[in-house]
Protein backbone atom coordinates (compact mmCIF):
# COMPACT_ATOMS: atom_id res chain seq x y z
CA UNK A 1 30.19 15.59 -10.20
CA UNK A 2 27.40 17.13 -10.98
CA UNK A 3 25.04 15.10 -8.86
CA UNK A 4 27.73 16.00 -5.61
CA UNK A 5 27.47 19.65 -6.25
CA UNK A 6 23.42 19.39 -5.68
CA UNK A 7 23.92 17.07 -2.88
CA UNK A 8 26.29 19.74 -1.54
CA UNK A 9 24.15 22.78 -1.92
CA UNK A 10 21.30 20.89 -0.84
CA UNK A 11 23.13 20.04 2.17
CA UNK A 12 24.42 23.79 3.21
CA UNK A 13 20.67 24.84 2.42
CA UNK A 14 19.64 22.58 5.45
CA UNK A 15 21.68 22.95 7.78
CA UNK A 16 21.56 26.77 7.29
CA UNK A 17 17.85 26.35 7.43
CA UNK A 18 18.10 24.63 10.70
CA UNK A 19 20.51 26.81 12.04
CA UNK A 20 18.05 30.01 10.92
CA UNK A 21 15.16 27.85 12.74
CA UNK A 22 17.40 27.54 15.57
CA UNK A 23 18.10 31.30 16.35
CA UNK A 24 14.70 32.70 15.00
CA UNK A 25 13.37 30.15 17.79
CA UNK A 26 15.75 31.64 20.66
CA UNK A 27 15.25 35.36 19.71
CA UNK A 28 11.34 34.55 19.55
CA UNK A 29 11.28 32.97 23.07
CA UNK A 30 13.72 30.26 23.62
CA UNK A 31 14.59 29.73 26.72
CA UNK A 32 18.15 28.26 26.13
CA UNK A 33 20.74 30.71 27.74
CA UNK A 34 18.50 32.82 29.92
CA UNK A 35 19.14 31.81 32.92
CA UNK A 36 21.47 34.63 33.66
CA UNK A 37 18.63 36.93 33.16
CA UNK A 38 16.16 34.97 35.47
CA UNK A 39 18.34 35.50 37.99
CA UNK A 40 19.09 39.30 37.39
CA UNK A 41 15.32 39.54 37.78
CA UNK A 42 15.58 37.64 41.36
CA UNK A 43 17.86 40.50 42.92
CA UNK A 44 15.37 43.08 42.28
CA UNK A 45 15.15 45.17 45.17
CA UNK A 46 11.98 44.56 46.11
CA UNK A 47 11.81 40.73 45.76
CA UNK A 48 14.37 40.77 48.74
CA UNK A 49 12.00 43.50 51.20
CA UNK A 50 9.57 42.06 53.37
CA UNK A 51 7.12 43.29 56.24
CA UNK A 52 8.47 42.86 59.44
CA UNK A 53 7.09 39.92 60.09
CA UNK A 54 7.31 38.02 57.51
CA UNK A 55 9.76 35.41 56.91
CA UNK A 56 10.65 33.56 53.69
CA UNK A 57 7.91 30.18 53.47
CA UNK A 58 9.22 26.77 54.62
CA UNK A 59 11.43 26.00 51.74
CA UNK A 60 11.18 28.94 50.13
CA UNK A 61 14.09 30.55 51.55
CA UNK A 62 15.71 31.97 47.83
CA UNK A 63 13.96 33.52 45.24
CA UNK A 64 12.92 31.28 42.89
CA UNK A 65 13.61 31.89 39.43
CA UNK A 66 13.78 30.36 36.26
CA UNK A 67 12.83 30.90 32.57
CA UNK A 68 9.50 29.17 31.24
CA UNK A 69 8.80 28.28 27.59
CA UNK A 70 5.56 28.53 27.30
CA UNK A 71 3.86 30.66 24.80
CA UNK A 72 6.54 32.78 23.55
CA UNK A 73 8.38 32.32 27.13
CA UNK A 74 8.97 34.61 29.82
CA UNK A 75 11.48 34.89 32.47
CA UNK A 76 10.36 35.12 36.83
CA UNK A 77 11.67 35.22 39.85
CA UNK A 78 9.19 34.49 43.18
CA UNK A 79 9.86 35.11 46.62
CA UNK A 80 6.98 33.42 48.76
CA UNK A 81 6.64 34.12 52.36
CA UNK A 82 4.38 33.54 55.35
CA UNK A 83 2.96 36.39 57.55
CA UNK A 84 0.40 36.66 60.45
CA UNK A 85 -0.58 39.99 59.76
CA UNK A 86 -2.89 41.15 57.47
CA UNK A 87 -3.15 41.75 53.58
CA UNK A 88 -3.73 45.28 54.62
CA UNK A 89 -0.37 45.53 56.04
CA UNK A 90 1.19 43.46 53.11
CA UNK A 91 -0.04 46.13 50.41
CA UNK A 92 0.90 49.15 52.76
CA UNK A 93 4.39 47.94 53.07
CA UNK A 94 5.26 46.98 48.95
CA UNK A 95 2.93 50.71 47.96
CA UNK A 96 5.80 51.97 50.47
CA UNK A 97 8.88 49.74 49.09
CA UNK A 98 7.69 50.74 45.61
CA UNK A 99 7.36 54.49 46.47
CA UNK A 100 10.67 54.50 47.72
CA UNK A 101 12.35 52.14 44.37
CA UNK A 102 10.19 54.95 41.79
CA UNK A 103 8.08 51.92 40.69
CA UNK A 104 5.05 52.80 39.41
CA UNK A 105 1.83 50.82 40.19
CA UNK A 106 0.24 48.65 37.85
CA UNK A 107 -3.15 50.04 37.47
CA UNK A 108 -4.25 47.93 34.36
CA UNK A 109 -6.79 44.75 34.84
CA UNK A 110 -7.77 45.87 38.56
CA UNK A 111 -10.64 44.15 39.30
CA UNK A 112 -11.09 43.36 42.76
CA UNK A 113 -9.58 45.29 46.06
CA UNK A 114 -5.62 45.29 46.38
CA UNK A 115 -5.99 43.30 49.82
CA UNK A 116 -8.39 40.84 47.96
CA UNK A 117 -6.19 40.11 45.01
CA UNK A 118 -2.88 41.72 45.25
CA UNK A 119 -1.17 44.75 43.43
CA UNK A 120 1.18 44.95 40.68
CA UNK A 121 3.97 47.17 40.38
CA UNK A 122 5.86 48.22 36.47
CA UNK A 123 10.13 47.66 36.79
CA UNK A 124 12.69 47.68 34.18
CA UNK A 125 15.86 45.60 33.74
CA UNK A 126 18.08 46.20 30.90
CA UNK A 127 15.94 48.43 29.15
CA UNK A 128 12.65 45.61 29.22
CA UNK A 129 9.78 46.00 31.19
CA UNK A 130 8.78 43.96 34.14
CA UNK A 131 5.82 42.90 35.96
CA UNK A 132 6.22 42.83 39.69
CA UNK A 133 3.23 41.29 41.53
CA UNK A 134 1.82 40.84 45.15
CA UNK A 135 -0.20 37.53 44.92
CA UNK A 136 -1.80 36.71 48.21
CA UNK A 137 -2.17 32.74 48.96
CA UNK A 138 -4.81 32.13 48.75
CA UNK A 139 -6.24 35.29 47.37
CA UNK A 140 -9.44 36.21 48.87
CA UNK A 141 -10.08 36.89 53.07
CA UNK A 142 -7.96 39.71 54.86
CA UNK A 143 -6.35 37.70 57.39
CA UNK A 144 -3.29 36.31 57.78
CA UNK A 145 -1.40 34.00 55.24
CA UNK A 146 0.83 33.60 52.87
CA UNK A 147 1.69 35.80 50.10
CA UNK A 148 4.03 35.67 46.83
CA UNK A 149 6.05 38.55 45.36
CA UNK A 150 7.12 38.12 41.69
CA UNK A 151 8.67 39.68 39.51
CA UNK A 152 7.71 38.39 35.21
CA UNK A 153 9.31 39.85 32.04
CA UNK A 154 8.69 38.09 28.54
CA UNK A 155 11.40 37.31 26.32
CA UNK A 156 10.33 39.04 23.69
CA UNK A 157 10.05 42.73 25.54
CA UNK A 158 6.33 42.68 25.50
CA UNK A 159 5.01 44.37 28.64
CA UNK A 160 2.97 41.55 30.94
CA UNK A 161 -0.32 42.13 32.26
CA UNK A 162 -1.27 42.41 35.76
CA UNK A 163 -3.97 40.16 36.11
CA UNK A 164 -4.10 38.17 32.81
């Protein structure tokens, strides 16, 4: 009897510990049921405004979004489109867009021009920050081309960096 007791408490002991493992993992990064908050992040206003212009890439025609594990794991949402005009135009329109939303740019980690690189923008969902970014593809030039808006916000609440 004795012996079954042990076994018993022994038992409950792991599988609590397990369980505890389980949920520290999800509310340290876990991606398991955040999809519903990827995709909160893919309605963002200004993942859906473009230049005129631009159109959404060839197969790119819905933000997408998803939740990656990596790291501590973050949640994003990317809308890629192709443009003819310029980067110029491109950082003119989201400055505009995010003028108009009360975004705040990004200063932090700016090291090369906005048309060169991009621009980053600060949002907030549900109370946790988020990194919107203008990526051009590929960065560098000021002509025409592609170019990415994305929106990042890590599971945790910890504010991403512009240009890690």
């Amino acid at each position: 009897m004795k012996n079954a007791y042990k076994v018993a408490v022994v038992s409950t002991a792991l599988v609590l510990a397990a369980g505890g493992v389980a949920l520290a993992y999800e509310l340290r990064g876990g991606c398991g049921s955040q999809e519903g908050e990827a995709e909160k992040i893919s309605r963002l206003g200004i993942l859906q405004e473009r230049p005129e212009g631009a159109r959404p890439a060839s197969g790119n025609e819905k933000a997408e979004y998803g939740c990656a594990d990596d790291g501590g794991g973050w949640l994003y949402a990317d809308q890629h489109y192709a443009f003819e005009g310029s980067n110029r135009q491109v950082v003119d329109f989201y400055r505009g867009i995010a003028r108009k939303q009360g975004l705040p740019l990004d200063e932090e980690g700016r090291q090369a021009p906005d048309t060169l690189a991009g621009l980053c923008f600060s949002e907030e969902v549900d109370g946790k920050p988020v990194l919107v970014r203008i990526r051009f593809n590929p960065p560098g030039g000021s002509g025409p081309g592609d170019y990415t808006v994305g929106a990042e916000a890590a599971l945790d609440g910890e504010r991403i960096r512009c240009w890690q």
